[in-house]
Protein backbone atom coordinates (compact mmCIF):
# COMPACT_ATOMS: atom_id res chain seq x y z
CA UNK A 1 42.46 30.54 49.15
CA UNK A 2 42.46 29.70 52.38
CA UNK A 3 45.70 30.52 54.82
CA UNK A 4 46.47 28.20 58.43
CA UNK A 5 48.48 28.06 60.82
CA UNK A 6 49.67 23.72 61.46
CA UNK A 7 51.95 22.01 63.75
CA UNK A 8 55.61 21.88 62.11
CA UNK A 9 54.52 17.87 61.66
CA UNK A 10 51.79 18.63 59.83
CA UNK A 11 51.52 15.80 56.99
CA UNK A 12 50.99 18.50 54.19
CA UNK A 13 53.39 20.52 55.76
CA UNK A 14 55.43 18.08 55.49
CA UNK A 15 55.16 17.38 52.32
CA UNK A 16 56.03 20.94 50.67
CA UNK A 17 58.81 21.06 52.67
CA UNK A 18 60.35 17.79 51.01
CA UNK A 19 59.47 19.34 47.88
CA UNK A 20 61.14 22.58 48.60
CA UNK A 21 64.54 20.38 49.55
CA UNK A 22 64.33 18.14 46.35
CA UNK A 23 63.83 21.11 44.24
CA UNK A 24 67.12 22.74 46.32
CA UNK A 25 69.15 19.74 45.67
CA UNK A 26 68.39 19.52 42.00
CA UNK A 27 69.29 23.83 41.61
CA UNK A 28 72.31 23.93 43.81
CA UNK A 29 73.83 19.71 43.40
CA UNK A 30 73.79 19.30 47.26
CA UNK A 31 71.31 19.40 50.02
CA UNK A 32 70.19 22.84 52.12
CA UNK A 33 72.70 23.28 55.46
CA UNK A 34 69.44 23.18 57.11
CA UNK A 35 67.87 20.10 55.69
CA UNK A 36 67.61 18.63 59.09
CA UNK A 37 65.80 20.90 60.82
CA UNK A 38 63.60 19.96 63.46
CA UNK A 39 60.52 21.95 64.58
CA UNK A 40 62.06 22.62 67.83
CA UNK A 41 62.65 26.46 67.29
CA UNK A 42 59.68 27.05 65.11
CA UNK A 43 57.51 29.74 66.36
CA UNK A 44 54.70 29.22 63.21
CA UNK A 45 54.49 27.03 60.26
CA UNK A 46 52.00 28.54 57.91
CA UNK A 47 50.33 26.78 54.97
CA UNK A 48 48.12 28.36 52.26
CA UNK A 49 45.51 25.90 50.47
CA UNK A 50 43.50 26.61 47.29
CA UNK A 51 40.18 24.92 47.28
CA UNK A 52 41.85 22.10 49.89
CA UNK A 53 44.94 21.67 48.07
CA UNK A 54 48.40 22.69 50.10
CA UNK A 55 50.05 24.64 47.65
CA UNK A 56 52.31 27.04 49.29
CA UNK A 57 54.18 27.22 53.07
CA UNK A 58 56.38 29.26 55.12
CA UNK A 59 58.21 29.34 58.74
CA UNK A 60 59.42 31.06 61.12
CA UNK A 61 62.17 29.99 63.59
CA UNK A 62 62.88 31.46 66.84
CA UNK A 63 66.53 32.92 66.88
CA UNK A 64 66.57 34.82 70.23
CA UNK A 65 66.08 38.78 71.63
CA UNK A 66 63.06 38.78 69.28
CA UNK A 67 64.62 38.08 66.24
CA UNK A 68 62.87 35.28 63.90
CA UNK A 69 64.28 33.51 60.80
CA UNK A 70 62.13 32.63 57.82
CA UNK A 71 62.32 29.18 56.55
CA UNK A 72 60.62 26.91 54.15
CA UNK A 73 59.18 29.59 51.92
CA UNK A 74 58.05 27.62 48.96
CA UNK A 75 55.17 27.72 46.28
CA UNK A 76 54.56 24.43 44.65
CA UNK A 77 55.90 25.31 40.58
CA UNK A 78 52.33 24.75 39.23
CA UNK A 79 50.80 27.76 41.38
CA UNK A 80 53.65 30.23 41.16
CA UNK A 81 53.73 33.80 39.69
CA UNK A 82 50.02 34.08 41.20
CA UNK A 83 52.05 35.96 44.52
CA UNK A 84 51.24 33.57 46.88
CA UNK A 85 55.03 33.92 47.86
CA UNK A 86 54.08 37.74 48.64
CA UNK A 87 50.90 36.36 50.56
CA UNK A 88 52.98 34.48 52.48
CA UNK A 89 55.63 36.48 53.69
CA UNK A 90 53.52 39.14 54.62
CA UNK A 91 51.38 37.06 56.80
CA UNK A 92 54.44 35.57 58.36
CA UNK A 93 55.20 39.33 59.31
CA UNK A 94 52.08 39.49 61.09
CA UNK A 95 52.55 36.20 62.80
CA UNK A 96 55.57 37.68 63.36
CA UNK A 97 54.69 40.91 65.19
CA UNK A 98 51.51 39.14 66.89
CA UNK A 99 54.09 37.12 68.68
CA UNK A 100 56.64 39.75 69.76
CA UNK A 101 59.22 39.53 66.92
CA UNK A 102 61.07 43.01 65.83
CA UNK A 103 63.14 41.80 63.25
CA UNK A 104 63.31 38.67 60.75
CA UNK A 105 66.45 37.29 59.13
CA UNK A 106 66.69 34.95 56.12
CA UNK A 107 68.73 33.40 53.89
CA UNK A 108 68.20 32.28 49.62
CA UNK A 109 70.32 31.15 47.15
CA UNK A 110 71.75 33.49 44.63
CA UNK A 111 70.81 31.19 41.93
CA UNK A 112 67.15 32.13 43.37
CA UNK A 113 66.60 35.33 41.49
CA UNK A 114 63.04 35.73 41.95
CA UNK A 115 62.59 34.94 45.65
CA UNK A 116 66.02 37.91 46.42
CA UNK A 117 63.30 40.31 43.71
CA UNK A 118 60.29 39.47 46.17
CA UNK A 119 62.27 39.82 49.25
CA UNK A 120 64.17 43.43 47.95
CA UNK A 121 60.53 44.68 47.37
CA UNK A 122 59.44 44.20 50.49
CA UNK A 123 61.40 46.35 52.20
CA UNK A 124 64.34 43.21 53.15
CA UNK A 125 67.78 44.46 53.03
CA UNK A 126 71.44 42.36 52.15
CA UNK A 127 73.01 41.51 56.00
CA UNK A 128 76.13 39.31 56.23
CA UNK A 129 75.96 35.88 55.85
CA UNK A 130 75.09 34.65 59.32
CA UNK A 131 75.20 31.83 61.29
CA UNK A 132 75.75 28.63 59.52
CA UNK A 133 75.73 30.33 56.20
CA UNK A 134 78.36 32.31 57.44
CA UNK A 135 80.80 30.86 54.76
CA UNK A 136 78.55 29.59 52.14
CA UNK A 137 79.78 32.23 49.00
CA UNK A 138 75.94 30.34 47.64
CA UNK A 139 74.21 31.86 50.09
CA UNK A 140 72.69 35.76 50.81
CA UNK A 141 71.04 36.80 53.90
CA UNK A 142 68.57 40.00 54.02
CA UNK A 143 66.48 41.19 57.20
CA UNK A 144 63.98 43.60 57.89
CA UNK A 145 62.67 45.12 60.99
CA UNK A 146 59.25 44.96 61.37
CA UNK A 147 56.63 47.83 62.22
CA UNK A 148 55.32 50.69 60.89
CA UNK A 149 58.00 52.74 58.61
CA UNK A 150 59.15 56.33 59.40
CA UNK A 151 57.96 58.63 56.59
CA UNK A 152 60.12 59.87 54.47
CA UNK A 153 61.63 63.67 54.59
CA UNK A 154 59.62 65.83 52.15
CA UNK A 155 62.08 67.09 49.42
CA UNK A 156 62.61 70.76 49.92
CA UNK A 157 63.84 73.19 47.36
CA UNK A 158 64.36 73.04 43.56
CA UNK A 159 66.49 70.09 42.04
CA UNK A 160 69.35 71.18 40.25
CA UNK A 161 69.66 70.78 36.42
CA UNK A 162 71.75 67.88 35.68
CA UNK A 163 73.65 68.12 32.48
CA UNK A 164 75.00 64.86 30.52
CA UNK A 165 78.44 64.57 28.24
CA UNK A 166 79.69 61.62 26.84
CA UNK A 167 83.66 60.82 26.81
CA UNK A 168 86.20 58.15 26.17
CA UNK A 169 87.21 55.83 29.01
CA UNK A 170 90.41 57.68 29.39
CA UNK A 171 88.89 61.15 29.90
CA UNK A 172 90.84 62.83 33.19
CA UNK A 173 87.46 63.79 34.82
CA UNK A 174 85.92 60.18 34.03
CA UNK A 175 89.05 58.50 35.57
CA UNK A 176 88.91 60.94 38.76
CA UNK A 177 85.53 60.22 39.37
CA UNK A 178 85.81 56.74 39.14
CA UNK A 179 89.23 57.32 41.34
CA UNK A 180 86.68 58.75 43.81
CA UNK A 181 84.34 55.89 43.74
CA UNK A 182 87.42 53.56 44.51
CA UNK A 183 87.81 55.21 47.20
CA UNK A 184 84.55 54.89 48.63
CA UNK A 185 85.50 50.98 47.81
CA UNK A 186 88.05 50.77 49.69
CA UNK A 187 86.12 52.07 52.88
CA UNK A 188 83.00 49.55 52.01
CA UNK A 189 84.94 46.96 50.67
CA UNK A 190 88.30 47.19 52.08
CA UNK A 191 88.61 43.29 51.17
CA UNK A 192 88.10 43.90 47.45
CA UNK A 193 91.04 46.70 47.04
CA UNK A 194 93.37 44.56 48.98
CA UNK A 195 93.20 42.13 46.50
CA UNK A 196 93.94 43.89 43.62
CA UNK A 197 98.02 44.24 43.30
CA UNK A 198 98.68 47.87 42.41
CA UNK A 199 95.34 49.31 42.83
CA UNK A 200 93.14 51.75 40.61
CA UNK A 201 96.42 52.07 38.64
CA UNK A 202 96.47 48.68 37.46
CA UNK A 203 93.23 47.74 37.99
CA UNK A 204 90.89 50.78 36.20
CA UNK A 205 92.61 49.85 32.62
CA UNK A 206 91.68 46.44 32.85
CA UNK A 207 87.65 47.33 33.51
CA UNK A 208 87.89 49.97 30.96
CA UNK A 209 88.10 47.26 28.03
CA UNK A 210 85.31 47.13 26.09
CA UNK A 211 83.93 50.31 27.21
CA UNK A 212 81.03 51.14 24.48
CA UNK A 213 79.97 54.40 26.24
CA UNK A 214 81.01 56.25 29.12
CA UNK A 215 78.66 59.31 30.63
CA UNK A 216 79.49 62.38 32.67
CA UNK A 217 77.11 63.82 34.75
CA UNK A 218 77.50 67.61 35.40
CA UNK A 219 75.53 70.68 38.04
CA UNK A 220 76.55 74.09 37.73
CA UNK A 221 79.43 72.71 35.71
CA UNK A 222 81.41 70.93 38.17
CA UNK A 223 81.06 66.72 37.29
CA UNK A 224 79.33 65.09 40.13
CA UNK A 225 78.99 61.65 38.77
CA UNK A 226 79.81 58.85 35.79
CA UNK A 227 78.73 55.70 34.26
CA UNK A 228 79.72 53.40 31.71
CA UNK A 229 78.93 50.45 29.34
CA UNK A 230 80.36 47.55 28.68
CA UNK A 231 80.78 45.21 25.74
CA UNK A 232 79.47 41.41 27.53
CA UNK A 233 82.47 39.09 28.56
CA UNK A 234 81.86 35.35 27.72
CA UNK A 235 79.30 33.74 29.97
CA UNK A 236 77.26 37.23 29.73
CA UNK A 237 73.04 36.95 28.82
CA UNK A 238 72.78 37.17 24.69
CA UNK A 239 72.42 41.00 23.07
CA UNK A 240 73.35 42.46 26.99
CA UNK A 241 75.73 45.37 27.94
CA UNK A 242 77.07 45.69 31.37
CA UNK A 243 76.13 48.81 33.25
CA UNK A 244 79.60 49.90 35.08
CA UNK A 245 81.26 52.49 37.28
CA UNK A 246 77.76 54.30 38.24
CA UNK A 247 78.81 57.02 40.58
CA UNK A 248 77.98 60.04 41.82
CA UNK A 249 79.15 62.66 44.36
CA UNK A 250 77.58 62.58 47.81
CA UNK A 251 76.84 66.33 47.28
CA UNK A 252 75.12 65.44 44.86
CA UNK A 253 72.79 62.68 45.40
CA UNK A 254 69.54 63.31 45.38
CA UNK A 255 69.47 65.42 42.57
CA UNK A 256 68.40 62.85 40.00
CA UNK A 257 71.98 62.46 38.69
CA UNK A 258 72.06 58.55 38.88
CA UNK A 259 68.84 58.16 37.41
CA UNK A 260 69.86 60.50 34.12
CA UNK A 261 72.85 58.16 34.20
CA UNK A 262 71.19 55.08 34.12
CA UNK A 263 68.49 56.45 31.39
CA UNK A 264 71.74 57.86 29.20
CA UNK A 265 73.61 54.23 29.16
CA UNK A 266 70.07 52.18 28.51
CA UNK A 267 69.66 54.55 25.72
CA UNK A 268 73.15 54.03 24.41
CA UNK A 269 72.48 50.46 24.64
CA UNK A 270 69.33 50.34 22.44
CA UNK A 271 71.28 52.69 20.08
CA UNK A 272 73.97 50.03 20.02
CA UNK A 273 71.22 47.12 19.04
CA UNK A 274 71.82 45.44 22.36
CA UNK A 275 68.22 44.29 24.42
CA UNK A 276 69.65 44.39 27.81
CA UNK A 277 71.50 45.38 30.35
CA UNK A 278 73.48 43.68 33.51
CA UNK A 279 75.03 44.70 36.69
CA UNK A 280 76.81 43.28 39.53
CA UNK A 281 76.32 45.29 42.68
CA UNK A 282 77.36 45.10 46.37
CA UNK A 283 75.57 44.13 49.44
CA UNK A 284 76.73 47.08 51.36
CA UNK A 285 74.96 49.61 48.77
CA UNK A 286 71.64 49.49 50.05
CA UNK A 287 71.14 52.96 48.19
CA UNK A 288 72.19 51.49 45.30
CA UNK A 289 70.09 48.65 45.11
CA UNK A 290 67.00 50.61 45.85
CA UNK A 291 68.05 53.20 42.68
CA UNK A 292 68.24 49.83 40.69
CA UNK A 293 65.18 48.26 41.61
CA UNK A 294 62.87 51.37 41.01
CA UNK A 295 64.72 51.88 37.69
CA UNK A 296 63.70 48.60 36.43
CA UNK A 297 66.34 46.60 37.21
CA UNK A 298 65.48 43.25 39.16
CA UNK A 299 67.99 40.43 40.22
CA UNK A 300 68.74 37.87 38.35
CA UNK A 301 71.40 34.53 38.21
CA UNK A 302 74.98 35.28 38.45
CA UNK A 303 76.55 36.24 34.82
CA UNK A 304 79.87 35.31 35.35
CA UNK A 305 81.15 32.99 38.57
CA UNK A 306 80.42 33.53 41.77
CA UNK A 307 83.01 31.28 43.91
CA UNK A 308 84.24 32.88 46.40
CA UNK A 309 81.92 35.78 46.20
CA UNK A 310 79.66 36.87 49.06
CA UNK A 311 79.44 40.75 48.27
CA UNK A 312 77.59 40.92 44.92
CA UNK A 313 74.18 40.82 43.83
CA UNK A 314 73.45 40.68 40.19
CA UNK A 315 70.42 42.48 38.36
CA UNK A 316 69.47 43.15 34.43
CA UNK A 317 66.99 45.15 32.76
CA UNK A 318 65.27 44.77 29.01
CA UNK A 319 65.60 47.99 27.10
């Protein structure tokens, strides 16, 4: 394997890049916002050959006050799950940093599961939509700065025991603690409660139907958290649950409450005969994202439709 840096004009270069369009077209019915680009901004174009063959590319275009946006990342379909992709991307950072870049932007499709799983593992995080994606519901943008990473603050003391009970939808301490997560909504996602007439009144009946299995998480014997699953609504993957309502107390995080969650509902889930389990998440949880992601979960294609939606990512996990 052999990994270049060509001009933006550069006839294999080219070619991938035509390839990466067509195969755009055919996934999403109309052509990329940015099919037009020029190499005018571009800062690298990077190619990766195996044993001559150009089988894998990647660009980055200069946005301004050091910030670079990747473009063209693409793997030719014979040569992928082999992580060139990852190759790529990380040598792009280099490029990146070589050449005075703090920070790179980018934007995928959400009907592009795999390249939002390689971009969430390395360390990319859900932005806005920017610039002329800025109203495409299709689209999701991540970033990451680049440079070394602080370290993490050593845990100190002992974890708490976290105690699990199960209860009906309607249980008074399930419904205030998913009252409490509403309200956290409304402060992340003031759009979403604003368009539900009435509210958690009228709207916390209508998610609890279906409800196969709803978990309280306890410390010290004051409930710090829920979760619950789902029967699948039409459209949903074959033999899947939908995780719902995971929340916990910001008290309490960090205490291994979400994770007991999570393991309590997959369990119920198995117990239930079903093979998987879905999710729909928001851009604006970073925290919960991460919890997903090393519990298993990784993104997958919407489940149910997505129009007008530029807040959610969607995830699943075999159990």
């Amino acid at each position: 394997m052999e990994t270049t840096l060509v001009d933006w004009d550069d006839p294999d270069a080219l070619r991938l890049r035509t390839a990466q369009q067509a195969e755009l077209l055919a996934l999403y019915g109309e052509e990329d916002i940015g099919h037009e680009m020029t190499g005018e901004s571009i800062a690298a174009m990077l190619l990766v050959r195996i044993d001559g063959e150009a089988v894998a590319c990647g660009a980055i275009s200069a946005r301004g006050d050091g910030v670079g946006e990747l473009k063209r990342m693409f793997v030719v379909p014979e040569h992928r799950g082999r992580g060139l992709s990852r190759s790529v991307l990380r040598e792009l950072e280099a490029v990146a940093q070589d050449r005075g870049f703090h920070r790179l932007v980018l934007e995928t499709g959400v009907l592009q599961a795999s390249a939002i799983g390689l971009y969430l593992s390395e360390g990319y995080r859900s932005i806005p939509n920017f610039g002329e994606y800025a109203s495409e519901a299709e689209s999701r943008c991540f970033a990451k700065d680049l440079g070394p990473t602080p370290p993490r603050e050593p845990r100190t003391g002992e974890r708490p025991t976290v105690t699990l009970t199960h209860a009906d939808w309607t249980d008074p301490v399930a419904t205030a603690l998913r009252l409490a997560m509403w309200r956290d909504i409304e402060v992340r996602y003031p759009e979403i409660p604003a368009s539900v007439p009435g509210g958690f009144e009228v709207d916390d009946p209508k998610q609890g139907v279906g409800a196969l299995s709803t978990v309280i998480a306890w410390i010290d014997g004051r409930p710090v958290g829920c979760s619950t699953l789902r029967a699948a609504r039409e459209g949903y993957p074959a033999g899947s649950g939908e995780l719902k309502k995971v929340w916990v107390e910001d008290d309490a995080r960090g205490a291994g409450a979400a994770r007991a969650l999570l393991t309590a509902i997959e369990d119920d889930a198995r117990a239930l005969g079903l093979t998987s389990v879905v999710l729909q998440t928001g851009i604006r949880q970073p925290e919960a994202v991460m919890l997903y992601l090393s519990a298993g979960y990784r993104p997958v294609v919407p489940f149910f439709p997505y129009e007008g939606d530029f807040l959610s990512l969607w995830m699943a996990k075999d159990v």
